[in-house]
C-alpha atoms as a PDB file:
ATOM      1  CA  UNK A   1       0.000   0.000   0.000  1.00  0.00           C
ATOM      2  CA  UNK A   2       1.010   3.297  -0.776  1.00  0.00           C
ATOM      3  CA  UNK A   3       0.900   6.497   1.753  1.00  0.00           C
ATOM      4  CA  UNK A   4      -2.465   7.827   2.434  1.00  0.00           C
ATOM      5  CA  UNK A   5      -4.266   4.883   0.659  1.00  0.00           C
ATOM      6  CA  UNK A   6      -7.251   3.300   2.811  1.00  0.00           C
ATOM      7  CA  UNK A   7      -9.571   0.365   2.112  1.00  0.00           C
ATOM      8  CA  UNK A   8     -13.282   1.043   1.298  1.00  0.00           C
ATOM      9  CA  UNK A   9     -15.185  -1.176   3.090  1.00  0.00           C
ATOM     10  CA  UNK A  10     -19.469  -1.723   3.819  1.00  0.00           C
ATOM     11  CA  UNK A  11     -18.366  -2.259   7.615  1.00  0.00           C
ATOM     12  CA  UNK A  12     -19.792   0.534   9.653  1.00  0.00           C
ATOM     13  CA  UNK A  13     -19.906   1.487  12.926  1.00  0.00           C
ATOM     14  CA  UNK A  14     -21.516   3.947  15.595  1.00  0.00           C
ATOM     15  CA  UNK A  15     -18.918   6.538  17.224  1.00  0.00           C
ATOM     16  CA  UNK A  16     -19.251   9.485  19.728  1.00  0.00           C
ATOM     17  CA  UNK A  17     -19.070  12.666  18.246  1.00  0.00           C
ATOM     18  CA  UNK A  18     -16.462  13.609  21.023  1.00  0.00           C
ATOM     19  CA  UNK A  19     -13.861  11.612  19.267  1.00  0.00           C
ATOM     20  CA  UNK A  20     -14.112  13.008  15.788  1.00  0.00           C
ATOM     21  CA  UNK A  21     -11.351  15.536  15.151  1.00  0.00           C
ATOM     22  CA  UNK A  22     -11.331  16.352  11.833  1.00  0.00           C
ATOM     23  CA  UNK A  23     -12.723  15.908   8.263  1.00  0.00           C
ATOM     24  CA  UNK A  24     -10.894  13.626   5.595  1.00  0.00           C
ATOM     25  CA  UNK A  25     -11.785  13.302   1.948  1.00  0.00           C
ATOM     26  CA  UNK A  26     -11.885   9.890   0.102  1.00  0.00           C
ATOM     27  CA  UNK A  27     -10.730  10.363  -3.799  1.00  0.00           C
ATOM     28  CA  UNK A  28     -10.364   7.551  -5.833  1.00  0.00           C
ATOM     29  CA  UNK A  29      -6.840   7.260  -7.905  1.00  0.00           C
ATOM     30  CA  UNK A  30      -8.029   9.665 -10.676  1.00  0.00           C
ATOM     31  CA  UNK A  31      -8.921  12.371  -8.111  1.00  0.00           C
ATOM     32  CA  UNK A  32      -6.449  11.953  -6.013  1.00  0.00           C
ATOM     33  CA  UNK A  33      -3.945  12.629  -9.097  1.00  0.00           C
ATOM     34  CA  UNK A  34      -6.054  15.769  -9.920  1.00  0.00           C
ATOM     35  CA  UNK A  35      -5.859  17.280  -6.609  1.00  0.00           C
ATOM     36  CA  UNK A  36      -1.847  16.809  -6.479  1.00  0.00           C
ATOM     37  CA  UNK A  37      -1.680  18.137  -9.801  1.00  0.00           C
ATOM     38  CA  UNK A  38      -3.096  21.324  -9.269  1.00  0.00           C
ATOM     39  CA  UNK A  39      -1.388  21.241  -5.734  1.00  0.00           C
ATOM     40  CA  UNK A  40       2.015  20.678  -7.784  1.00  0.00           C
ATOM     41  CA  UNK A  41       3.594  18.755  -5.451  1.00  0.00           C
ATOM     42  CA  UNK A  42       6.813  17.718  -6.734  1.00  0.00           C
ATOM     43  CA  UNK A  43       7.494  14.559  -4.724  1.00  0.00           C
ATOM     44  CA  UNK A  44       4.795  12.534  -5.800  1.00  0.00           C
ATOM     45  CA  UNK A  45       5.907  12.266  -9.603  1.00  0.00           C
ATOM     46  CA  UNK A  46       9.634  11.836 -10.571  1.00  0.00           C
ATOM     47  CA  UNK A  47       9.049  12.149 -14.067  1.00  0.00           C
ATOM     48  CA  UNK A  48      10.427  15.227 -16.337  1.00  0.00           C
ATOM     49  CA  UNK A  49       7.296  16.563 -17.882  1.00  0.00           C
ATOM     50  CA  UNK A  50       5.748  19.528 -17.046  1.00  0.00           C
ATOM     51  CA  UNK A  51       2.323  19.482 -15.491  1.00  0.00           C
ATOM     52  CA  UNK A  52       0.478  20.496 -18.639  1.00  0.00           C
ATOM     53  CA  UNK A  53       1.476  17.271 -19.743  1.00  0.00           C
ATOM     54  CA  UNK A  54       0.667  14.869 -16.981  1.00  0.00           C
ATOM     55  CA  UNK A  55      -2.760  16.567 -17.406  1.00  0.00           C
ATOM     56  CA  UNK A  56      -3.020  15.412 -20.629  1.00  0.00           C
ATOM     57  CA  UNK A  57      -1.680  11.755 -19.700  1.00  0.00           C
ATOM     58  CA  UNK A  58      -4.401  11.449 -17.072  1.00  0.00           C
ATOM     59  CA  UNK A  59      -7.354  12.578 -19.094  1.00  0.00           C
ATOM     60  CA  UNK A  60      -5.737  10.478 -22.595  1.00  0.00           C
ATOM     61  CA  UNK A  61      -8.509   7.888 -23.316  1.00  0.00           C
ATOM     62  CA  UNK A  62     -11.632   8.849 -21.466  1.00  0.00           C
ATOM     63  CA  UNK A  63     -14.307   9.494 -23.355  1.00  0.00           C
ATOM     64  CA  UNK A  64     -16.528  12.012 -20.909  1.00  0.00           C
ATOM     65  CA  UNK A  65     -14.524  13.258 -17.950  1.00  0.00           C
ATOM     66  CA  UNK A  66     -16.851  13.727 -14.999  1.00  0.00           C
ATOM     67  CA  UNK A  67     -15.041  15.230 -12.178  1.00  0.00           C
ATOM     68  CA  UNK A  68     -15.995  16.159  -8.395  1.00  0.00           C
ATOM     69  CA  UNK A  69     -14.604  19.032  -6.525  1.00  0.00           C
ATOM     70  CA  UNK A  70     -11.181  18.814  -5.304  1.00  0.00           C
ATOM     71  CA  UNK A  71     -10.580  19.517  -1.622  1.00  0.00           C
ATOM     72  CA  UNK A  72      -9.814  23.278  -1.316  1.00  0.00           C
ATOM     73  CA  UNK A  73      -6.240  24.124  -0.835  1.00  0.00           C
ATOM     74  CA  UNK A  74      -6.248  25.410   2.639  1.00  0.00           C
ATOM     75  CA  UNK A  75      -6.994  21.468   3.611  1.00  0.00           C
ATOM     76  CA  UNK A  76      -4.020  19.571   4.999  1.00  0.00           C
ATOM     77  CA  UNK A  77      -2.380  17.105   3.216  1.00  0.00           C
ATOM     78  CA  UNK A  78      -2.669  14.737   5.795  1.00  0.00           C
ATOM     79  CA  UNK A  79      -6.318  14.545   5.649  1.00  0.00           C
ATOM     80  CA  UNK A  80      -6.489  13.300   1.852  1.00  0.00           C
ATOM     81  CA  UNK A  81      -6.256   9.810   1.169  1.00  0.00           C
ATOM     82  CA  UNK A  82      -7.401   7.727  -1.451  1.00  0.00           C
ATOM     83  CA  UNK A  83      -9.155   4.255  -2.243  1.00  0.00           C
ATOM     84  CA  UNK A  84      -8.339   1.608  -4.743  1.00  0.00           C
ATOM     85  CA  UNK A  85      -9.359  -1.372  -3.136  1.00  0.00           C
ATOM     86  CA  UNK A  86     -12.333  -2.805  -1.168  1.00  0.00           C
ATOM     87  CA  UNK A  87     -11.885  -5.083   1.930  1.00  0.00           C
ATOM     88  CA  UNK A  88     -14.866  -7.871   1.895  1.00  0.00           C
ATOM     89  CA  UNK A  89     -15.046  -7.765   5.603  1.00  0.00           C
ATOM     90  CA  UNK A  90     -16.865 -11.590   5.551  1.00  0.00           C
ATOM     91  CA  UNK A  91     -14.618 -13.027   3.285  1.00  0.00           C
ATOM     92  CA  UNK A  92     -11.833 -11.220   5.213  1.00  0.00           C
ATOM     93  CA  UNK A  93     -10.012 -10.345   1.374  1.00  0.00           C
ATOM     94  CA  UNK A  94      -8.971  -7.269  -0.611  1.00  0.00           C
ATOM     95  CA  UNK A  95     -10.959  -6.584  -4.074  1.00  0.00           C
ATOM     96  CA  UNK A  96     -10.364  -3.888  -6.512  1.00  0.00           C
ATOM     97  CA  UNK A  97     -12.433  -1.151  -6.444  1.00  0.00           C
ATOM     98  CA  UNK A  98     -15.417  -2.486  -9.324  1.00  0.00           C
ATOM     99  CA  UNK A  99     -16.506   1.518  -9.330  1.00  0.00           C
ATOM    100  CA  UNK A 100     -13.049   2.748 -10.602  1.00  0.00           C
ATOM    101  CA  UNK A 101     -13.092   0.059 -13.601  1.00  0.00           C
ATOM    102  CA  UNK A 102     -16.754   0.010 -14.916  1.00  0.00           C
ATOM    103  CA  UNK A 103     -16.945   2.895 -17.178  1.00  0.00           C
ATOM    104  CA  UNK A 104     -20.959   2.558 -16.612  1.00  0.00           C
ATOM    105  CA  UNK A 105     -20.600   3.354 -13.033  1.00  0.00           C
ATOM    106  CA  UNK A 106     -21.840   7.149 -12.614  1.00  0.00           C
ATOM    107  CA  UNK A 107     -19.907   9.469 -10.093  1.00  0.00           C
ATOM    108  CA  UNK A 108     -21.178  10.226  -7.026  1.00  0.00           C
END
């Protein structure tokens, strides 16, 4: 697993209200590229292209581009993470993510 990458999962559970501390945002890979391209951050891609150009290589291929908005930029990088897997809690094993690979899936 990579940093900031969680598991989606159907498990929930009831918590006090006292113990949340923050927000976090969920993006799924495509989003979370988005919203560290426009953030520039240069450690996350080694590569020698400018950003203009890993635009393009993200959006290369899609046919209608559907995106949600970003996290603003006054979040904290430590409360973005992103999902490419599901855990199957009763099977107790990882699955990819169906909604990221069926292009018939509509975004939330």
């Amino acid at each position: 697993f990579l940093p900031n990458e969680v598991l989606a999962s159907k498990y929930w559970d009831c918590v006090n209200v006292a113990c949340i501390e923050d927000k976090c945002y969920v993006l799924n890979v495509n989003e979370y590229n988005r919203y560290y391209i426009r953030e520039k951050t240069s450690d996350l891609f080694e590569h020698p292209e400018s950003v203009g150009q890993l635009k393009s290589l993200l959006n290369r291929n899609t046919v209608t581009i559907h995106h949600r908005l970003l996290p603003s930029k006054s979040v904290d990088n430590q409360n973005i993470f992103f999902c490419r897997y599901v855990y199957d809690y009763r099977a107790k094993r990882i699955l990819k993510n169906p909604s990221l690979n069926n292009p018939n899936t509509n975004p939330t």
